[in-house]
Each structure stands twice: as C-alpha cells, then as structure tokens.
Protein backbone atom coordinates (compact mmCIF):
# COMPACT_ATOMS: atom_id res chain seq x y z
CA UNK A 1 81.68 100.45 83.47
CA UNK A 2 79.05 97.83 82.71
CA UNK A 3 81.57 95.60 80.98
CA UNK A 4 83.63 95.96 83.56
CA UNK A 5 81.47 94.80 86.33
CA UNK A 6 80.37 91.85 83.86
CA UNK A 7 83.80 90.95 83.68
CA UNK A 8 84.58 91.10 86.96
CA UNK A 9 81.07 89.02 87.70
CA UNK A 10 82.12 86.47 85.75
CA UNK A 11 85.93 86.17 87.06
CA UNK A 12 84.49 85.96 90.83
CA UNK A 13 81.99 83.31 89.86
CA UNK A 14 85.30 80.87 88.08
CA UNK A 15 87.52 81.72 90.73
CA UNK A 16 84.89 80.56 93.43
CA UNK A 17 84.47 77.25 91.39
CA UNK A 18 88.36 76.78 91.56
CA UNK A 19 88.73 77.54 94.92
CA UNK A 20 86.20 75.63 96.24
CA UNK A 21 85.15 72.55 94.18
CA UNK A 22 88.21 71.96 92.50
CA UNK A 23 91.28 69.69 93.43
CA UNK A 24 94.43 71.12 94.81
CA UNK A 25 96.60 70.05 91.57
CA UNK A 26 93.58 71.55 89.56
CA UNK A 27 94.26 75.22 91.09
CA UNK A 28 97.75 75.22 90.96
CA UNK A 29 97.54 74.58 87.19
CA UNK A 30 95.18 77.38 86.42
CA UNK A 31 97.05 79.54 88.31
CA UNK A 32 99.97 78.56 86.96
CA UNK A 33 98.44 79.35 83.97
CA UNK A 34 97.73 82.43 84.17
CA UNK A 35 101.40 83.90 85.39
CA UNK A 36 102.47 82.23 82.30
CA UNK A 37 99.85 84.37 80.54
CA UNK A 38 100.90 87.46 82.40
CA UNK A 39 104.90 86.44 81.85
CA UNK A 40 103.75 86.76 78.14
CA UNK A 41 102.38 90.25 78.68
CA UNK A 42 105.80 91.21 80.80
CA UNK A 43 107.83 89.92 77.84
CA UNK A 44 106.38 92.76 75.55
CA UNK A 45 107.83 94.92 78.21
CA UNK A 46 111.24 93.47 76.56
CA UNK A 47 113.15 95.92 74.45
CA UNK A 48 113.23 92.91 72.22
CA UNK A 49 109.72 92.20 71.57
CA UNK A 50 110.14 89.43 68.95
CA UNK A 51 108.36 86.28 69.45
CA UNK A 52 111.19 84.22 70.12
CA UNK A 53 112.36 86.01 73.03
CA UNK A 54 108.99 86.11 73.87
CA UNK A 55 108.21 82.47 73.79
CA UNK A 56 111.86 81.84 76.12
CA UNK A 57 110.57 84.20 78.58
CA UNK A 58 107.79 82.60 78.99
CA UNK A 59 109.41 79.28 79.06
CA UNK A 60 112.03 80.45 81.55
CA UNK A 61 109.01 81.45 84.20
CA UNK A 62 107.30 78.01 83.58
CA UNK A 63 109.86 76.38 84.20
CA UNK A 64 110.44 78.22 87.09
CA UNK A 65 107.19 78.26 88.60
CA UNK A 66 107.44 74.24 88.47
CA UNK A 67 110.71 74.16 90.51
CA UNK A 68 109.00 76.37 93.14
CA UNK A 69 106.28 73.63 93.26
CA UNK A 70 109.02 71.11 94.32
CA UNK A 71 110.54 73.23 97.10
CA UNK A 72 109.26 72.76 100.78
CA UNK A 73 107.30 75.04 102.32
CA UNK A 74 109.74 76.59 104.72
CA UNK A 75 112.11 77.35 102.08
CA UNK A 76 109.13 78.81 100.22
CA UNK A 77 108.93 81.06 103.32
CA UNK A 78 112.56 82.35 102.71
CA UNK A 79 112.13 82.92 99.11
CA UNK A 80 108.99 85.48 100.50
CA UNK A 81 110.80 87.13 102.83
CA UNK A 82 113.57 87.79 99.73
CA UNK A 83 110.28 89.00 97.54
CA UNK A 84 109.54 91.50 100.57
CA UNK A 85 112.64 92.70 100.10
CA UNK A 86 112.38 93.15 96.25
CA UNK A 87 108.88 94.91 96.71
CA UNK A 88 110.78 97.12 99.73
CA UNK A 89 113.55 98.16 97.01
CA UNK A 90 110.63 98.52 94.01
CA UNK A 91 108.64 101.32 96.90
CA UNK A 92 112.36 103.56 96.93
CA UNK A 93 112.92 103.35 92.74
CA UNK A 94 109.32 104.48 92.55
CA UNK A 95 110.53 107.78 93.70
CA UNK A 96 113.01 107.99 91.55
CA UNK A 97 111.28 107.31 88.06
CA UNK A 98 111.63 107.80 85.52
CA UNK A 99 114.99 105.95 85.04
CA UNK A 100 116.53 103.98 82.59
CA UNK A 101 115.85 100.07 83.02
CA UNK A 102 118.41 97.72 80.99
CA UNK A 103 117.33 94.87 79.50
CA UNK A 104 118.78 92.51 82.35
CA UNK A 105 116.93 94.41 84.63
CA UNK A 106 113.29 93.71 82.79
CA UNK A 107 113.99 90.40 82.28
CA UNK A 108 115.02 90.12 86.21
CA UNK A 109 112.28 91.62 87.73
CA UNK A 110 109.56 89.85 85.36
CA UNK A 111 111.03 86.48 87.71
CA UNK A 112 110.22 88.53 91.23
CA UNK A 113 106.89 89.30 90.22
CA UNK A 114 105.39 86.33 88.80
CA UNK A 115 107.32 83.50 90.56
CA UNK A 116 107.10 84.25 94.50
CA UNK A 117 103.30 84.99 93.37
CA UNK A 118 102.54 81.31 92.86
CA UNK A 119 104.21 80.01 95.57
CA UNK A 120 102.86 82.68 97.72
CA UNK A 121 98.84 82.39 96.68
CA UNK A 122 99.39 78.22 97.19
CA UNK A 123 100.63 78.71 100.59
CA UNK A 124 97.21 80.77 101.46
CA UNK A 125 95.15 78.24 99.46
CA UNK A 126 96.85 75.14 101.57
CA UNK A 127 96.30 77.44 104.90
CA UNK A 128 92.21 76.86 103.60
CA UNK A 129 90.72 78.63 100.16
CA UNK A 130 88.76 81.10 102.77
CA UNK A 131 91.88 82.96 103.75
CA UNK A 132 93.41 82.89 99.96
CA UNK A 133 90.11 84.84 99.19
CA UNK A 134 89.55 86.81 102.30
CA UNK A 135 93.99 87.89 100.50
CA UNK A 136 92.66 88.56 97.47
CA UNK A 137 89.28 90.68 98.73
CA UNK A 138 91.71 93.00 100.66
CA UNK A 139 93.74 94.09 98.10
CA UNK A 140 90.19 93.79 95.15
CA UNK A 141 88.72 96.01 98.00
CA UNK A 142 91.68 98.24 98.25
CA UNK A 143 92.13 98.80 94.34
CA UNK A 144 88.20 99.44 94.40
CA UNK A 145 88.33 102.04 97.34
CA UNK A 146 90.88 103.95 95.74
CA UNK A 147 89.44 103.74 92.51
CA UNK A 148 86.14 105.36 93.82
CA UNK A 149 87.60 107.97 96.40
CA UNK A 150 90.21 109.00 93.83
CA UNK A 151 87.20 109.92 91.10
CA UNK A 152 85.51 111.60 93.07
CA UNK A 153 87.67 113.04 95.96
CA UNK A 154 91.10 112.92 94.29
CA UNK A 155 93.01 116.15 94.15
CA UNK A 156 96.58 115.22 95.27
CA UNK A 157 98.83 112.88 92.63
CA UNK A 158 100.44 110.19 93.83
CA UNK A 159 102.91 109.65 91.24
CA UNK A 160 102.33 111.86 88.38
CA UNK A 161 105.28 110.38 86.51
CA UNK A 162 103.86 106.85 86.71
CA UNK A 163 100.43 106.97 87.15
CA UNK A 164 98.76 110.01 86.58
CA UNK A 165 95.55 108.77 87.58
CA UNK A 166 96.32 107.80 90.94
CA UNK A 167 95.68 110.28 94.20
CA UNK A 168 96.71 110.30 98.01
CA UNK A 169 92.89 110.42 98.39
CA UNK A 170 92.68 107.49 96.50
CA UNK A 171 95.33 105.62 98.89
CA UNK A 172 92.72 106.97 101.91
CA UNK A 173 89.97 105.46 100.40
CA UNK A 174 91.17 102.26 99.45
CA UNK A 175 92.79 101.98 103.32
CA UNK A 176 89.72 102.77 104.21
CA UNK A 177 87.75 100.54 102.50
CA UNK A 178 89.98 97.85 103.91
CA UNK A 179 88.77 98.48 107.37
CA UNK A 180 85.25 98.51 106.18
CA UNK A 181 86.12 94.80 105.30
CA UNK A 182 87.79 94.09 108.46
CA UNK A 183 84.72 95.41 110.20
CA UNK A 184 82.42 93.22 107.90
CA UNK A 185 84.82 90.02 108.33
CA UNK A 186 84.24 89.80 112.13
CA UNK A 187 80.37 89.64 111.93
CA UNK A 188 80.97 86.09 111.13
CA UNK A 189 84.95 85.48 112.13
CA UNK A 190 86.14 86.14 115.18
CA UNK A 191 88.73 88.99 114.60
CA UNK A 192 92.00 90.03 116.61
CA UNK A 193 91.66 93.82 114.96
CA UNK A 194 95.20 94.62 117.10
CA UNK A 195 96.55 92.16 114.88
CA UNK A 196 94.59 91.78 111.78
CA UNK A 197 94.02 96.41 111.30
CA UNK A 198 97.95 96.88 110.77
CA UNK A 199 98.30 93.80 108.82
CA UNK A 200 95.62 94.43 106.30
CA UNK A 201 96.26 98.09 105.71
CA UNK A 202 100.13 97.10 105.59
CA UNK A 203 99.20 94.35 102.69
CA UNK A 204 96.62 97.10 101.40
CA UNK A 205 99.45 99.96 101.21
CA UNK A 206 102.16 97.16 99.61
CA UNK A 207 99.20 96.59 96.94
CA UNK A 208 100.14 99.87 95.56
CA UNK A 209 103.89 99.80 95.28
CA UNK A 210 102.88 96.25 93.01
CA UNK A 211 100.50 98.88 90.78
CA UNK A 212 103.31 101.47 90.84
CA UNK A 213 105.94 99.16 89.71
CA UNK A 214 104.47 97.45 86.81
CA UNK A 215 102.90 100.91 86.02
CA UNK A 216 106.62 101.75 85.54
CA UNK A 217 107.48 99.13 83.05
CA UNK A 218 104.38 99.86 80.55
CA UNK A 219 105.42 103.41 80.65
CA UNK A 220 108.53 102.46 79.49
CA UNK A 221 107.40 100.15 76.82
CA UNK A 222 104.81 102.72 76.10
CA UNK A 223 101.70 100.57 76.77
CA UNK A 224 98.47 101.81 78.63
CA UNK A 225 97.43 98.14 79.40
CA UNK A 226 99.60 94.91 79.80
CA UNK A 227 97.10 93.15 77.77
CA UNK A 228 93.56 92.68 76.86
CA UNK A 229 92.20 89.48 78.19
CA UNK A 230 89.83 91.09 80.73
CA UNK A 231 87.58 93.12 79.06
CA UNK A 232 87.26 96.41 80.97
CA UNK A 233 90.11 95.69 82.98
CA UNK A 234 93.71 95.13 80.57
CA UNK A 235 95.63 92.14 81.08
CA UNK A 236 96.67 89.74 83.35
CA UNK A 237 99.21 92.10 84.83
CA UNK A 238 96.83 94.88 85.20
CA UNK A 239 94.70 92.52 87.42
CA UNK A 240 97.72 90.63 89.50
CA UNK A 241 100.21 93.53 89.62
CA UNK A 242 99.10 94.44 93.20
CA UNK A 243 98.31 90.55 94.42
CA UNK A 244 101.94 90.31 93.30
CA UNK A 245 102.88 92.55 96.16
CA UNK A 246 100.83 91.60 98.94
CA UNK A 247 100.52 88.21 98.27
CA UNK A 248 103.92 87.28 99.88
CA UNK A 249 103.34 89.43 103.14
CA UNK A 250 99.79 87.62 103.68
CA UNK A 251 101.62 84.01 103.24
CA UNK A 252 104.44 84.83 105.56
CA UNK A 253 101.82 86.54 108.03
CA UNK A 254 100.24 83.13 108.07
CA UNK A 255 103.58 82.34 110.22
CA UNK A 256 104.37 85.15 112.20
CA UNK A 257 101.07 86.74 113.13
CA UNK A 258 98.78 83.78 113.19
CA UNK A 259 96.55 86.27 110.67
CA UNK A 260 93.47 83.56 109.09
C-alpha cells in the first residue's frame, strides 16, 4: 500500500507539471507516449507475442495516433461518438465472457482503446487543463471508491469470470464517491448538479466497462497485470483502461451538455 500511494504521489505531482506549465505540443507528446507504451503492453495480449509483431503494433497505433492529431476537431467528435459505441458493444460481451477472441479481433480493439483516448483527453486539455483533470479525478475517484467499499463492504461479484475482485458494493462506493467530488467541486465552481450528477456517475459507471474489458484480454493472455511500470499499480493499461472509457463521453459532453 505504501508503494502504491508513493507511486501514485509521484504520478499526480508530473502530471500537474504537464498540465499546467508545459506547452500544448509538450503534452500531446507525453501522452502520446504513453499509449504507445500501453499499445506495447496490449500487443502481449497478441497470440503472437514475438517482438516483431510487437514492434508493428506499436508502430501501427503511432502512426495512428499522429493522423488523429491532423483531423479537425468536429470530426474528432464523430470518431467519439463511434468509440461510445465500441465501449456500448464492449458493456454486452462482458456478459457473455468468457469467449473466444481471434486474433483480428485483439489486434482491432487494441486501435479503439488507445486511439479515441488521445484525441479524446486533448479535446478536454484544449477545453482548459482544469476540466481534463477535474475527467481524470472522477474516474481516479471512482476506481478509489470502489476499491475501498469493495474491501471492506464487498459481498456481491460483479463479474466473477473477469474480475473476481470486483463487487456491486464496490460499483456503490465508487458512484458514491463521485458525488462526494461533485459536492466538493462546487465549493469553489459553480455547479449545475441536474446536469453535472448524471453525467459524472454515467462517465463513473462507463469507467468500469473500460476495467472489465481489458480485464478480459489479460485473462485471456493469462496475465494478472498489463505491465509493470507503476510500481504498486501494473502497467500502463492497468492505469488508463477506465480513462479509455470515459474519456470520450467527457469530451463529447463538452458539446452537448456544456459540462466544465
């Protein structure tokens, strides 16, 4: 636990110096970056692990992840609403696992994880680095919610076949612990809650189906943890695998509900 809040210390403190006092081009590199690092981890979710497939999958979302930095931002919108879509499909196979997954099918859904997530977290950093991290504290907050509830209240599995760990009381908590934010967030913004409640638990919730779903593909590869790079906390999959859900719903809710 103590190397895990360390960690988790130290990430906060680098991610406040890149959101805040560095340049635009400067954050869109690192986070860049880091999807590339996490496409690495989803390659070993390949049933051909060896390095040279490796190395073209990681290519293949790099390259990727550039074009989306040369598309518009109302396009960007439409290739969100397509991601909602894929994380709205990715809720229904949850209840069907386990299942098969071909190798097209890794290598596919690698692409709607990690790509829509950069476009989508650069869309809430232009809308003003504040609302990118007030994003990324709702679902941190969720995850952490759960996490505690489900120790120390959680009776009721979730998904047993995916993740035996998680609990409908965990889900409770986390939601909860959302709203707890909420109420914290309008000491010092002022808050439409009629608007901003729904929203957050709705981003919250899709958080999980992101856990769920690359849950699914390390239980398939047999892996506990996508990777190691966060000490405490696994990869860079096991730390983005919920952003990578609600991510696009808080960018496109920029747009519809005015939520910042």
């Amino acid at each position: 636990m103590k190397q895990r809040i360390l960690t988790a210390i130290i990430a906060l403190a680098i991610l406040g110096v890149l959101l805040f006092f560095s340049p635009p081009f400067l954050v869109s590199a690192v986070i860049g970056l880091l999807l590339l690092a996490g496409a690495w981890e989803w390659s070993g979710f390949l049933a051909r692990r060896n390095n040279t497939t490796r190395v073209v999958y990681v290519l293949m979302i790099g390259v990727l992840i550039v074009a989306m930095t040369t598309v518009p931002a109302p396009h960007k919108e439409i290739i969100l609403m397509f991601s909602l879509a894929w994380w709205a499909i990715a809720l229904f196979w949850t209840f069907f696992f386990p299942t098969p997954i071909a190798e097209p099918v890794r290598w596919l859904v690698g692409v709607l994880v990690l790509v829509p997530l950069h476009a989508a977290l650069m869309l809430l950093y232009a809308a003003g680095p504040t609302v990118l991290l007030f994003a990324l504290l709702v679902v941190w907050v969720a995850d952490s919610g759960a996490y505690a509830a489900g120790k120390t209240l959680g009776r009721v599995k979730l998904a047993p076949q995916i993740s035996p760990g998680k609990t409908w009381e965990g889900v409770i908590g986390g939601l909860l612990a959302v709203m707890l934010l909420i109420g914290l967030r309008s000491f010092k913004v002022e808050t439409n809650f009629a608007v901003l409640v729904p929203f957050c638990l709705g981003a919250a919730a899709l958080s999980v189906v992101g856990d769920l779903t690359v849950s699914m593909f390390k239980r398939t590869a047999g892996l506990k943890d996508s990777g190691t790079l966060f000490p405490g906390h696994g990869g860079v999959l096991d730390r983005i695998d919920s952003v990578a859900a609600a991510a696009p719903l808080f960018a496109l809710g920029l747009k519809w509900a005015g939520v910042q």
